[in-house]
C-alpha atoms as a PDB file:
ATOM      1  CA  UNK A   1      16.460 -61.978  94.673  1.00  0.00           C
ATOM      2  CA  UNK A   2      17.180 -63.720  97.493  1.00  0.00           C
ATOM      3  CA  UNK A   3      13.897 -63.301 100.080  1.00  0.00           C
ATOM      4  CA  UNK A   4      15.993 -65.469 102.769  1.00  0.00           C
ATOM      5  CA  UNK A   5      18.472 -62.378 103.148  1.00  0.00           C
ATOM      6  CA  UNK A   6      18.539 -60.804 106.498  1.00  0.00           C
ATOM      7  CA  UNK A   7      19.590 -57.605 104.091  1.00  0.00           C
ATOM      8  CA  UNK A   8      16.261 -57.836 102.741  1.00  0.00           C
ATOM      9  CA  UNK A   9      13.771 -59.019 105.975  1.00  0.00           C
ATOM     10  CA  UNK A  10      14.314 -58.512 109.442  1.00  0.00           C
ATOM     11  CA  UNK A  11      12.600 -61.614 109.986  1.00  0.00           C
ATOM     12  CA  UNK A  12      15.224 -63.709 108.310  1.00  0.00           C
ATOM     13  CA  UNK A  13      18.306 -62.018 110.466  1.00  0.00           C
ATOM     14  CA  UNK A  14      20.590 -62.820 113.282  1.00  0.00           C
ATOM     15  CA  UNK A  15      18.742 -61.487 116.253  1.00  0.00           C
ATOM     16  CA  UNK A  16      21.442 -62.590 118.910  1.00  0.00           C
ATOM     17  CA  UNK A  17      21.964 -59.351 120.788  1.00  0.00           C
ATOM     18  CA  UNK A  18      19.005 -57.361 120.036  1.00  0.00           C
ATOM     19  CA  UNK A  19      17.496 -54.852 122.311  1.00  0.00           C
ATOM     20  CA  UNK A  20      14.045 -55.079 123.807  1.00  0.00           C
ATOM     21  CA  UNK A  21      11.992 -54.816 120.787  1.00  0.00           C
ATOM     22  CA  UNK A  22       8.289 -54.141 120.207  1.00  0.00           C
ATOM     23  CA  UNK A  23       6.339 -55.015 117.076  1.00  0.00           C
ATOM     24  CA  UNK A  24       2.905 -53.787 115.916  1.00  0.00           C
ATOM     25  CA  UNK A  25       1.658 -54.738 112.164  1.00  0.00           C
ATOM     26  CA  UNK A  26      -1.782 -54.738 110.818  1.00  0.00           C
ATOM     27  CA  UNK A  27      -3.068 -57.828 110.152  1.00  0.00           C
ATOM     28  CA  UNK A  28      -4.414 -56.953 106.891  1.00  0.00           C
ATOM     29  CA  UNK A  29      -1.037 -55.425 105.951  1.00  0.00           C
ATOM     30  CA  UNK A  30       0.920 -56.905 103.178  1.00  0.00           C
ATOM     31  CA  UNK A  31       3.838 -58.276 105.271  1.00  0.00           C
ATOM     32  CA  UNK A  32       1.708 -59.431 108.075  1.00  0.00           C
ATOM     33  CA  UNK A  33       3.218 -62.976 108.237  1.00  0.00           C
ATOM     34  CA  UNK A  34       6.798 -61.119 108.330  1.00  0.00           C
ATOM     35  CA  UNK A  35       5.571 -59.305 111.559  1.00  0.00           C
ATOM     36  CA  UNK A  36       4.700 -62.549 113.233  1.00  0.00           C
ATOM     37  CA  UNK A  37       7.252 -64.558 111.901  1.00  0.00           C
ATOM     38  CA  UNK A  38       9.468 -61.414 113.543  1.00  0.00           C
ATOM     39  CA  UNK A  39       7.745 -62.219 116.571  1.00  0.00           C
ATOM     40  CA  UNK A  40       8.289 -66.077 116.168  1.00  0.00           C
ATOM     41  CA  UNK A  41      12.149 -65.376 115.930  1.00  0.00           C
ATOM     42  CA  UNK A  42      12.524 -62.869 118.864  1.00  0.00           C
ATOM     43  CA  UNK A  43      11.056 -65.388 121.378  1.00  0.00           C
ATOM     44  CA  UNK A  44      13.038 -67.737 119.836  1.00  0.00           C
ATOM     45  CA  UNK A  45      16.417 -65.942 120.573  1.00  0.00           C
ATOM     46  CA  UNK A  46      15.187 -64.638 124.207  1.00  0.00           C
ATOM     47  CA  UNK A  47      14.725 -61.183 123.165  1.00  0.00           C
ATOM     48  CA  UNK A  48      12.223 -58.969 124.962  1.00  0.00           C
ATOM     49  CA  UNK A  49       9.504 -58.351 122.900  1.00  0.00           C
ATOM     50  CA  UNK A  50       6.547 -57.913 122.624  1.00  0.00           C
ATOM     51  CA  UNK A  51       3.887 -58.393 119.573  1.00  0.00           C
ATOM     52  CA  UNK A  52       0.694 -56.244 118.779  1.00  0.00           C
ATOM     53  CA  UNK A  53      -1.230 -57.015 115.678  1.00  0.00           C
ATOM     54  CA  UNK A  54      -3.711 -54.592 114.741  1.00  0.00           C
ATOM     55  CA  UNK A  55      -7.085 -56.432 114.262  1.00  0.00           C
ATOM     56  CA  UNK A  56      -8.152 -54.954 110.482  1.00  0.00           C
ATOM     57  CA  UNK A  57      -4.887 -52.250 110.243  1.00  0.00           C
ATOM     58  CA  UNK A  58      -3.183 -51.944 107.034  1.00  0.00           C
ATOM     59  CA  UNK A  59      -0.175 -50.946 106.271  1.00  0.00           C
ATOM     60  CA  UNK A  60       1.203 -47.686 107.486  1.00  0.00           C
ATOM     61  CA  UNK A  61      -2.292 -47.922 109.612  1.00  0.00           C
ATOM     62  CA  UNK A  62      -0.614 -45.159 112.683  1.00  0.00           C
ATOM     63  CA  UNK A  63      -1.332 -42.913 109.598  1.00  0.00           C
ATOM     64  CA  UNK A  64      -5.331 -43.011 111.089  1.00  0.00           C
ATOM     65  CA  UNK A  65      -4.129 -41.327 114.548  1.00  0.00           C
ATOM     66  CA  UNK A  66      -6.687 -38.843 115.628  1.00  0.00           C
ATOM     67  CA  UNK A  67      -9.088 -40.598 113.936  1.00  0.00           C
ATOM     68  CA  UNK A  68      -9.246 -44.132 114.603  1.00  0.00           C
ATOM     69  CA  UNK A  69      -9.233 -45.515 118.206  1.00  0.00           C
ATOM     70  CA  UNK A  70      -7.695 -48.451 117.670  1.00  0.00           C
ATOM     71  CA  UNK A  71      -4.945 -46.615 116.219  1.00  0.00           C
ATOM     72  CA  UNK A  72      -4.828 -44.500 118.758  1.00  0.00           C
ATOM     73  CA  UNK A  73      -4.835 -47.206 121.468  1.00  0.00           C
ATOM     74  CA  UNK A  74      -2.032 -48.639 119.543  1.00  0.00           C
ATOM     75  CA  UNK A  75       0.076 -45.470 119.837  1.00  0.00           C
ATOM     76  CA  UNK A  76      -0.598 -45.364 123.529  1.00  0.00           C
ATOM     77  CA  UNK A  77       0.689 -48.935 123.883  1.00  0.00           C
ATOM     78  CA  UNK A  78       4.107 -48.065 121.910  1.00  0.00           C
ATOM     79  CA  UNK A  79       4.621 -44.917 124.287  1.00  0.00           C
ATOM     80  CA  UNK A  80       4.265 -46.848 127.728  1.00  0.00           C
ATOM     81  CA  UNK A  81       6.702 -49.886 125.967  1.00  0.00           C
ATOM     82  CA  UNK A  82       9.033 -47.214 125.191  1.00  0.00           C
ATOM     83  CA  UNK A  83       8.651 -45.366 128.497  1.00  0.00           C
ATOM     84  CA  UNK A  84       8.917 -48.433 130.175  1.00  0.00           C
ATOM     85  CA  UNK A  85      12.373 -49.620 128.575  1.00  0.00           C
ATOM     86  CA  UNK A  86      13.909 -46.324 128.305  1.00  0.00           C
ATOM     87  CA  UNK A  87      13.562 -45.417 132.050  1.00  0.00           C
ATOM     88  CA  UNK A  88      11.817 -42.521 131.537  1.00  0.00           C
END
């Protein structure tokens, strides 16, 4: 398996073109280093972005909303980004 494939991580595609993109990962998750090396790239081909890792968050870690308020901060964050470059 080839890990540098785009067809297998984000991280390792073409990015020319790419909407305004937001990332959260946990820091704890699995493919943390993916998330900021997706981070890395989109600043590196002038996409708008922005980058949230989630101090302690695991993967799948929205999966605590209602119950953990970092989560839920989290959640709030990816609504106004969304709001905010949707024009709504």
């Amino acid at each position: 398996m080839d890990f540098t494939d785009p067809a297998i991580s984000i991280a390792n595609a073409d990015l020319t073109g790419l909407p305004p993109t937001t990332v959260h990962y946990g820091e704890y998750e699995t493919l943390a280093d993916d998330g900021a090396e997706l981070g890395r790239r989109l600043a590196d081909f002038k996409v708008t972005s922005e980058v949230h890792p989630m101090p302690e968050g695991q993967h799948s870690f929205v999966l605590g909303a209602g119950r953990v308020p970092e989560v839920d901060q989290a959640i709030q964050q990816m609504g106004q980004w969304l709001r905010k470059h949707l024009g709504t």
